[in-house]
Protein backbone atom coordinates (compact mmCIF):
# COMPACT_ATOMS: atom_id res chain seq x y z
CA UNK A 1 110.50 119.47 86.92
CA UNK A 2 113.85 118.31 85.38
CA UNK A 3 115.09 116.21 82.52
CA UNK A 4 118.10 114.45 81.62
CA UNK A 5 119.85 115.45 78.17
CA UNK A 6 118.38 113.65 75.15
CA UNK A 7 120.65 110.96 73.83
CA UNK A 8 120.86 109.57 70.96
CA UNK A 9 120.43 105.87 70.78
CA UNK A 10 123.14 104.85 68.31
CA UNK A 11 125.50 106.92 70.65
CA UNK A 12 124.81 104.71 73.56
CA UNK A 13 124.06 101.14 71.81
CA UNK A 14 125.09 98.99 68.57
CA UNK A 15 122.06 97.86 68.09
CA UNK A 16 119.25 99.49 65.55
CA UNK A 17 116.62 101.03 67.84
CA UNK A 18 113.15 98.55 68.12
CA UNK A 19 111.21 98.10 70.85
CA UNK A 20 112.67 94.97 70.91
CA UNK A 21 116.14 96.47 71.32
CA UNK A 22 114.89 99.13 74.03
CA UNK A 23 113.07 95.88 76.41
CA UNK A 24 116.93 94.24 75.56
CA UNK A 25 118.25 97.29 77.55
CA UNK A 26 115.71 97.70 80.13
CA UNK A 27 116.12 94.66 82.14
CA UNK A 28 115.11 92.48 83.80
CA UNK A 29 112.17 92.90 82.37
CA UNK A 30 110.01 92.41 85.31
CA UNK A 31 111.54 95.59 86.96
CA UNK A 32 109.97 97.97 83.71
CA UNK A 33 106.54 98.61 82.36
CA UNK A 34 106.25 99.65 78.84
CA UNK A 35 103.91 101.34 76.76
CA UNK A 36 103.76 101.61 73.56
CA UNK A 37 101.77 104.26 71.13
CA UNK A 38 101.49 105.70 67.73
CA UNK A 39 100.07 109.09 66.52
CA UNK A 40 99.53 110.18 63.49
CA UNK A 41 101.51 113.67 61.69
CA UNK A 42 100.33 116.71 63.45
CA UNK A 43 98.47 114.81 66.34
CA UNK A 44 98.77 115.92 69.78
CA UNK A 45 98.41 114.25 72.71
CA UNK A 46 98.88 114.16 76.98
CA UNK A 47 101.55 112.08 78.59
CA UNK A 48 100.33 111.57 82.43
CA UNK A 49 102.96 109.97 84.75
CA UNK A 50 103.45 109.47 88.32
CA UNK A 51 107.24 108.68 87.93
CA UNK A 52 110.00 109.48 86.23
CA UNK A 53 110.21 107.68 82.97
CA UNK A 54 112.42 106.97 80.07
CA UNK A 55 110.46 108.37 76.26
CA UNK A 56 112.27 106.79 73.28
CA UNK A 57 111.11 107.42 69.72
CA UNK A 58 111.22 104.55 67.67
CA UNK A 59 110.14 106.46 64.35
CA UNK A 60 109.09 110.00 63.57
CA UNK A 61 109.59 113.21 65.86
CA UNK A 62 107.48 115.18 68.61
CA UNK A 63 107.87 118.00 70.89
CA UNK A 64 106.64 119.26 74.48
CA UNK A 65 107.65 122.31 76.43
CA UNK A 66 109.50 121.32 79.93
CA UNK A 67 110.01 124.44 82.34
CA UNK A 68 109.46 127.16 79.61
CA UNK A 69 112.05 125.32 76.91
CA UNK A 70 111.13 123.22 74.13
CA UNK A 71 112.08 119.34 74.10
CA UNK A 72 112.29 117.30 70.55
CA UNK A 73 112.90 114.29 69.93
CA UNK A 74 113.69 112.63 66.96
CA UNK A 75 113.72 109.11 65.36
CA UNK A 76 116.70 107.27 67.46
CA UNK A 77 116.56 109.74 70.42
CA UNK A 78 115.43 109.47 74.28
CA UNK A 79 114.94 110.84 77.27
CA UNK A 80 114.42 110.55 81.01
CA UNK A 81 111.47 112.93 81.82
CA UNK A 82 110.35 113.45 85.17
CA UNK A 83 106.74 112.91 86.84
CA UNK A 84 104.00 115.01 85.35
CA UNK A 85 101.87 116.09 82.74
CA UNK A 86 103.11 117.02 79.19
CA UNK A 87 101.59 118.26 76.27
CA UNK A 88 103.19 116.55 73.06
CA UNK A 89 102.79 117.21 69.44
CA UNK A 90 103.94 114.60 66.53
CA UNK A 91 106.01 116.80 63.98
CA UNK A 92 108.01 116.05 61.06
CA UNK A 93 107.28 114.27 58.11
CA UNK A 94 106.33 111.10 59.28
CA UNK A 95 103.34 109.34 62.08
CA UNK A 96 105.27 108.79 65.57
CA UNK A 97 106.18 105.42 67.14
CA UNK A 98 107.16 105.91 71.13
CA UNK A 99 108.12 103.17 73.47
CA UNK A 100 107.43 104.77 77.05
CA UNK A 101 109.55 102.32 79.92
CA UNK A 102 108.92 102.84 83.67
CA UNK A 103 111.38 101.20 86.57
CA UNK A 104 108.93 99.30 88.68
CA UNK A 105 111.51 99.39 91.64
């Protein structure tokens, strides 16, 4: 498994992050599905994929271990994970807001 670098979204983009912003990004739209969640401080939860796919965090922070090394993200931050299973856990001080985008091509 490999990842691309997390990026920061105001590096890359002038706009405030949204989901409305990210779908702005990701288009056309009918080449992306998206999927949206929220978890609450301290939660932990299982990201499943069969493709590689884009995890932007619209608010709040998590983590997951890729190949033995630790991933966070924070509020503002993304990146492209590949296919697979992932254990996450919301950190920080506030509940998490993700916006998960898939190319459909």
């Amino acid at each position: 498994m490999t990842i691309n670098l997390k990026q920061n979204w105001s590096e890359k983009y002038t706009s405030t992050i949204s989901e409305e912003a990210i779908r702005a990004v990701n288009t056309p739209a009918e080449n992306f599905k998206f999927y949206a969640n929220a978890y609450e401080l301290g939660q932990q939860f299982a990201i499943k994929a069969g493709h590689n796919f884009t995890l932007y965090v619209i608010s709040g922070a998590c983590k997951t271990s890729i190949d033995g090394k630790e991933l966070r993200l924070n509020t503002a931050e993304f990146a492209t994970i590949a296919a697979g299973s992932y254990a996450f856990e919301a950190i920080g001080t506030q509940d998490l807001q993700l916006l998960k985008v898939f190319s459909s091509i």
